[in-house]
Protein backbone atom coordinates (compact mmCIF):
# COMPACT_ATOMS: atom_id res chain seq x y z
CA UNK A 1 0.00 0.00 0.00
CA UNK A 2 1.49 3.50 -0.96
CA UNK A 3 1.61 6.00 1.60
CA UNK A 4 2.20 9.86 1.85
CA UNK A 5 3.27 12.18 4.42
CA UNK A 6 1.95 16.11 4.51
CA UNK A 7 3.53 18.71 6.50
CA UNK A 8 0.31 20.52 7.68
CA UNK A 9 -0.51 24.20 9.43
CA UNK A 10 -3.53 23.75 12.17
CA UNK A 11 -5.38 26.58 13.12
CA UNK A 12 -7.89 24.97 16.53
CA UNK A 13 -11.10 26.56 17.76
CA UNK A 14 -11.61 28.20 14.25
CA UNK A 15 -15.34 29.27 13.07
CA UNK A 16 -15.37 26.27 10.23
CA UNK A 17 -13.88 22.68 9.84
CA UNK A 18 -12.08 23.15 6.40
CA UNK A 19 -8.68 22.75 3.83
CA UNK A 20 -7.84 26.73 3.57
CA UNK A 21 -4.92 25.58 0.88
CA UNK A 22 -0.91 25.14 0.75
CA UNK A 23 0.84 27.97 2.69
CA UNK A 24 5.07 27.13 1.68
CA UNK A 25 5.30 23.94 1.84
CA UNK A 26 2.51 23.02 4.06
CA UNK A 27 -1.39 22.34 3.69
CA UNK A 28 -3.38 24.35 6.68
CA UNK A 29 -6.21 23.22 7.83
CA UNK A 30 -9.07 25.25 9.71
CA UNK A 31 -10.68 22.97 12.95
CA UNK A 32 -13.45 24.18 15.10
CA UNK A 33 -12.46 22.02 17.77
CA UNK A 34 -10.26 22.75 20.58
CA UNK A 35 -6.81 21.18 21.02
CA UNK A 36 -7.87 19.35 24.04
CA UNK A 37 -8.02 15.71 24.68
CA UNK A 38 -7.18 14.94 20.99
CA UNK A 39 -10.09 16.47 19.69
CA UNK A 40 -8.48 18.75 17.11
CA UNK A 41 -6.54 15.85 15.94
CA UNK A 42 -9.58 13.80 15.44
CA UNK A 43 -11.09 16.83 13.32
CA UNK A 44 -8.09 16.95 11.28
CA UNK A 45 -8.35 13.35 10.09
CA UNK A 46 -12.12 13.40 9.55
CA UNK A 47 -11.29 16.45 7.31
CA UNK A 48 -8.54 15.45 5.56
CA UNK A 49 -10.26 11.61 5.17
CA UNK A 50 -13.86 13.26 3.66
CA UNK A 51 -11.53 15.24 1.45
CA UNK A 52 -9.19 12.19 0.09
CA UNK A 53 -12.22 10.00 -0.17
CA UNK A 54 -10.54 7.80 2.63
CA UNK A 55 -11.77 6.06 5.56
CA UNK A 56 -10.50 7.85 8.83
CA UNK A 57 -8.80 4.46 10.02
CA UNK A 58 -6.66 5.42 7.19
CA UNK A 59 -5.57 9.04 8.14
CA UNK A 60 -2.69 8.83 10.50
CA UNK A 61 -1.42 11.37 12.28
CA UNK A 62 2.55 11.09 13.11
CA UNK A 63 3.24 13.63 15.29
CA UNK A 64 2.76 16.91 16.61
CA UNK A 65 4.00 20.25 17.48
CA UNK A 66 5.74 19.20 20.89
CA UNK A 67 7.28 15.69 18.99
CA UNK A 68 10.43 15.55 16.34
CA UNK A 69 9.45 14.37 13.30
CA UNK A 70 11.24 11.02 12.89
C-alpha cells in the first residue's frame, strides 16, 4: 500500500472545519475544535479523510508540534 506524508498548518477553535490551501510547503487546515483531549486531531483526520475520499482508520497522524518528526 502506498503511503504519503503532509507537513500541515492547524489553526484549533476556528469558526469552520475546512482545507484553507498550501501555505510554503505546508497544507493548513481550519478545525473548530479545541486542542484538548485529541479532539483537534480527530477533526483533522475526519477532514482530511472526507476530502481524500478515505476512511478515517486510514488518516494517521505522526506527530505533533511538541514531537520531532522522525
Amino acid at each position: 500500500m502506498e503511503s504519503t506524508r503532509l507537513t500541515l498548518r492547524v489553526t484549533p477553535k476556528s469558526s469552520q472545519d475546512a482545507i484553507v490551501g498550501w501555505q510554503g510547503d505546508a497544507l493548513k487546515i481550519k478545525v473548530r475544535a479545541a486542542p484538548e483531549n485529541g479532539r483537534a486531531n480527530a477533526a483533522v483526520i475526519a477532514v482530511l479523510a472526507e476530502a481524500l475520499g478515505l476512511p478515517q482508520k486510514s488518516v494517521i497522524i505522526e506527530c505533533g508540534l511538541t514531537q520531532e518528526i522522525p
